[in-house]
Protein backbone atom coordinates (compact mmCIF):
# COMPACT_ATOMS: atom_id res chain seq x y z
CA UNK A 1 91.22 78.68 92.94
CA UNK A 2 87.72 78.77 94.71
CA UNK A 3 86.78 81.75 96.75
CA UNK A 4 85.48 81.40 100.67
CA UNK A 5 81.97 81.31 99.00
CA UNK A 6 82.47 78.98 96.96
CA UNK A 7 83.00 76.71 99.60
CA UNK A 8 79.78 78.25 101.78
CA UNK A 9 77.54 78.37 99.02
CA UNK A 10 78.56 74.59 97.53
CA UNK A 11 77.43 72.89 101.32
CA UNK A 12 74.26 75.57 101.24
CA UNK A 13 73.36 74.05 97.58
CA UNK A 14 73.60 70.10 99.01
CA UNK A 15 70.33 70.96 101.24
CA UNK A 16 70.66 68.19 103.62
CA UNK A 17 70.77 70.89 106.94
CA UNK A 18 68.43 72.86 107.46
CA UNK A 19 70.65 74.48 110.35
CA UNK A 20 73.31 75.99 107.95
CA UNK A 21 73.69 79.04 109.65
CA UNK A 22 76.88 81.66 109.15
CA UNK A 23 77.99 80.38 112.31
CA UNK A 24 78.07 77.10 111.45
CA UNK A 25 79.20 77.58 108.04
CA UNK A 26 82.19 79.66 109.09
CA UNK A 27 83.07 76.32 111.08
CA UNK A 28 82.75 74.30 107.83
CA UNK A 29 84.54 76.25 105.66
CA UNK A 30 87.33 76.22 107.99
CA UNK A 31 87.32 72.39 108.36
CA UNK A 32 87.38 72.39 104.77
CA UNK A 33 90.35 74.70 104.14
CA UNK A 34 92.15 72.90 106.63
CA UNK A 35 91.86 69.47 105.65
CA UNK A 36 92.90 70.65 102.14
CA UNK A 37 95.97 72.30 103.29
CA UNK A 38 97.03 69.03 104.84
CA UNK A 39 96.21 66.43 102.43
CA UNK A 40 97.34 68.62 99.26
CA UNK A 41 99.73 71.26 100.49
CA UNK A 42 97.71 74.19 98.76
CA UNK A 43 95.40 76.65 99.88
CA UNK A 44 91.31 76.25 99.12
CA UNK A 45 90.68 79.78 98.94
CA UNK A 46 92.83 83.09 99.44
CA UNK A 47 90.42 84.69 101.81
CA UNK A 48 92.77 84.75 105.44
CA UNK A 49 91.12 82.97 108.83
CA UNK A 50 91.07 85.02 111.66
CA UNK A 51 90.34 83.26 115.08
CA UNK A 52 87.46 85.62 116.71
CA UNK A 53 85.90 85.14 120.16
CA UNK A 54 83.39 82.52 118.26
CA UNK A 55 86.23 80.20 116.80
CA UNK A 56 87.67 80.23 113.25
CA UNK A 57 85.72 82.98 110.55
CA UNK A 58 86.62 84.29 107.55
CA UNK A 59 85.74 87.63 107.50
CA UNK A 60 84.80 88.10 103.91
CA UNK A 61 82.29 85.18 104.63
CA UNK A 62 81.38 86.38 107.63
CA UNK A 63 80.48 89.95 105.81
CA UNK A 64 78.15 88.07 103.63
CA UNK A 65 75.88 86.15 105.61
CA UNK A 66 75.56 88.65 108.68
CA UNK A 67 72.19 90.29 107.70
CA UNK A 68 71.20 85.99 108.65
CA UNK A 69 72.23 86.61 111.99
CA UNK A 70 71.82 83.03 113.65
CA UNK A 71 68.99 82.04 111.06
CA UNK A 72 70.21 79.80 108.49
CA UNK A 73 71.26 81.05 105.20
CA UNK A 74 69.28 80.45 102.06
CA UNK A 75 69.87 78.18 99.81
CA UNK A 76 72.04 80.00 96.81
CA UNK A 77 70.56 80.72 93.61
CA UNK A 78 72.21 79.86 90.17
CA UNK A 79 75.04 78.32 92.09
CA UNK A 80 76.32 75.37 90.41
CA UNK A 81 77.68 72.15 92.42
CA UNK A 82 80.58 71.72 89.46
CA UNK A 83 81.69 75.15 90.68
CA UNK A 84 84.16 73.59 93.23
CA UNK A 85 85.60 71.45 90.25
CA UNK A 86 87.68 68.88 91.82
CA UNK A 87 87.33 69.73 95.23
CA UNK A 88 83.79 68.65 95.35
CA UNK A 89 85.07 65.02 97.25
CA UNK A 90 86.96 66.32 100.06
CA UNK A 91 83.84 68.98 100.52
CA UNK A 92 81.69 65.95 100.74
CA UNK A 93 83.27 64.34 102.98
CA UNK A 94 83.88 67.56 105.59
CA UNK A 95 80.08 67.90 104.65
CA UNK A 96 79.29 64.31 105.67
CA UNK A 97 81.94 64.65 108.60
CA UNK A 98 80.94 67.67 110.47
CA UNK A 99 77.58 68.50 108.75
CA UNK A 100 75.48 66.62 111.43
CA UNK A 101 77.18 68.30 114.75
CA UNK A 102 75.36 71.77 115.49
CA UNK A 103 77.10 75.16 115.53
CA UNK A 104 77.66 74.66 119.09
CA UNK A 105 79.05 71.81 118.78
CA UNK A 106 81.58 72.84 116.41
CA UNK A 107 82.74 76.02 118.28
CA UNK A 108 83.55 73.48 121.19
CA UNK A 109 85.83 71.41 118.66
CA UNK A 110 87.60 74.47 117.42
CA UNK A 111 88.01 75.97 120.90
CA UNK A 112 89.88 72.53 122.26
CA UNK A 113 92.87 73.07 124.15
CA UNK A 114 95.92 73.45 121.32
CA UNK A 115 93.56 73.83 118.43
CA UNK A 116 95.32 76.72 116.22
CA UNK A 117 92.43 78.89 117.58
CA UNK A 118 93.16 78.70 121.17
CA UNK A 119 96.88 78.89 120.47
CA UNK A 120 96.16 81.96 118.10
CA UNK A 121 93.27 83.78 120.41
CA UNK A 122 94.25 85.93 122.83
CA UNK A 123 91.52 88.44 123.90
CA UNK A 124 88.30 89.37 122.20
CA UNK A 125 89.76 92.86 121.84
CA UNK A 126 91.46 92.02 118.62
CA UNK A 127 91.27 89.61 115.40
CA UNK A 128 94.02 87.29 115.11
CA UNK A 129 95.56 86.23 111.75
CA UNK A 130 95.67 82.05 111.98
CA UNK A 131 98.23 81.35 109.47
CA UNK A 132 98.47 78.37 107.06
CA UNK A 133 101.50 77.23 109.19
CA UNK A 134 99.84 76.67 112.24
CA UNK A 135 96.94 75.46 110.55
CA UNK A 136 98.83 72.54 108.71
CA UNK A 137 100.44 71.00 111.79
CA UNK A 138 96.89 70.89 113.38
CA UNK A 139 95.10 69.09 110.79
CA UNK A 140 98.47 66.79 109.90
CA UNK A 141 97.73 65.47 113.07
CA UNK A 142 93.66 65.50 112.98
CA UNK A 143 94.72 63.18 109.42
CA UNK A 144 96.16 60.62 111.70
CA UNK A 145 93.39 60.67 114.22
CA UNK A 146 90.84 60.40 111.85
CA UNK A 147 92.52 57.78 110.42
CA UNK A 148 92.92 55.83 113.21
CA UNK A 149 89.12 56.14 114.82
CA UNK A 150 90.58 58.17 117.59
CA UNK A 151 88.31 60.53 120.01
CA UNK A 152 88.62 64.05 118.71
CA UNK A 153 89.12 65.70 121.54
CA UNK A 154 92.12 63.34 122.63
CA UNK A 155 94.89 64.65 120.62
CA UNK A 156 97.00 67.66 120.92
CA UNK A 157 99.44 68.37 118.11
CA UNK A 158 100.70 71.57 120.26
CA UNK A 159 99.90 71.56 123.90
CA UNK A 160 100.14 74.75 125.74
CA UNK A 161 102.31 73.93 128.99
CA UNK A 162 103.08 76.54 130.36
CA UNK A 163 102.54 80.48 130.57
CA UNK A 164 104.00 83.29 132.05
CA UNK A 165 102.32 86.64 131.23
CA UNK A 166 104.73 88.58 133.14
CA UNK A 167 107.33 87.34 130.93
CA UNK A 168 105.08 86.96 127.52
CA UNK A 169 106.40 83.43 127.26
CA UNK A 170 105.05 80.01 126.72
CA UNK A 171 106.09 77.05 126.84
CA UNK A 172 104.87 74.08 124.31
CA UNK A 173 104.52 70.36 123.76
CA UNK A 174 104.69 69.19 120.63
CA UNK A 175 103.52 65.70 119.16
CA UNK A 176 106.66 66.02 116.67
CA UNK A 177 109.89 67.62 116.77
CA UNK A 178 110.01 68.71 112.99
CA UNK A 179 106.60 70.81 114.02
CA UNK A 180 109.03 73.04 116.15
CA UNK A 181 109.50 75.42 113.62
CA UNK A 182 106.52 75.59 111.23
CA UNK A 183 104.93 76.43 114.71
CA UNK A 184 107.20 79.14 115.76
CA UNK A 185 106.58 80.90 112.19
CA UNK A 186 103.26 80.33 113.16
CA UNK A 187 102.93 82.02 116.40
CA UNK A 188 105.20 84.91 114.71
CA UNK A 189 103.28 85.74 112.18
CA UNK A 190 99.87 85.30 114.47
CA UNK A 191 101.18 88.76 116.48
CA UNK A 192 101.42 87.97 119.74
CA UNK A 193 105.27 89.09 120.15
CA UNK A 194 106.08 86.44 122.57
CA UNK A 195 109.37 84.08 123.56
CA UNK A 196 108.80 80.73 122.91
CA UNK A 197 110.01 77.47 124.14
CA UNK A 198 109.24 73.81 123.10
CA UNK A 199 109.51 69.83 124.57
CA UNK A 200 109.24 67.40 122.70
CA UNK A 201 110.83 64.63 125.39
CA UNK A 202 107.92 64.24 126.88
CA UNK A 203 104.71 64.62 124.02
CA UNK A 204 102.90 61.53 123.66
């Protein structure tokens, strides 16, 4: 199994941004993982994904490219493109994907309303645990939409409805009734204690 840095230091060592910084990596790496966990049903690295008040970061990863700050990170030395083995084609293609949008940019698509992130996040007081759960029915869905030439920022595979802090429950939509309970472990494991309720009558 490859290792977060793997991952980082394979996109560093293709050289065709020159904006690669640990901000935008972190974004990367977590498109990456994701899109593997849907499409094969195993996990890219071990490393866990914490969602932060930046988006997605792994905080190994993070803890290696910090003394960057938000310049970009060299290019890795005696780092080997066969190193990812055969991963190298779905790195490629997140590369060729989500390589051209800045690191703005890519905090705004990880911070879209439903995105495991903004389910997971709840105050930048603490580091939340996004689990592979929650993860996989995100980027099941982001499969299809992809697929079909959708906008992006159009589909929710778990909409927030509603939220009642007084009563630490919430209330979601989801695209999928089977999604019910790989979300519920989700939102267990993710440590924010809360009751939660689901329609799926309604999700389009």
């Amino acid at each position: 199994m490859l290792t977060c840095l793997d991952v980082a230091n394979y996109f560093l060592s293709l050289k065709d941004y020159n904006d690669l910084t640990n901000l935008k990596i972190q974004k990367m790496v977590y498109y990456a993982y994701g899109l593997n966990l849907a499409l094969h049903e195993d996990r890219l690295f071990n490393e866990k994904i914490e969602a932060w008040d930046y988006g997605p970061v792994v905080p190994e990863l993070y803890q290696a490219f910090k003394k960057y700050k938000d310049r970009p990170v060299p290019i890795p030395e005696n780092f080997s493109l066969s190193n990812v083995g055969n991963k190298a084609k779905l790195l490629d293609d997140v590369y060729m994907k989500y390589g051209v949008y800045s690191a703005s940019n890519l905090c705004d698509l990880t911070h879209i309303t439903s995105t495991p992130w903004d389910i997971v996040y709840h105050d930048e007081s603490t580091n939340y645990l996004i689990n592979d759960q929650l993860i996989s029915v995100y980027f099941l869905e982001l499969l299809e939409v992809l697929k079909s030439n959708k906008d992006i920022n159009q589909f929710k595979a778990a909409e927030m409805l509603s939220s009642d802090e007084a009563l630490s429950e919430t209330m979601y939509v989801l695209s999928h009734p089977q999604d019910a309970q790989k979300l519920a472990d989700a939102l267990e494991r993710s440590a924010k204690g809360e009751t939660i309720q689901f329609d799926w009558r309604n999700a389009g």
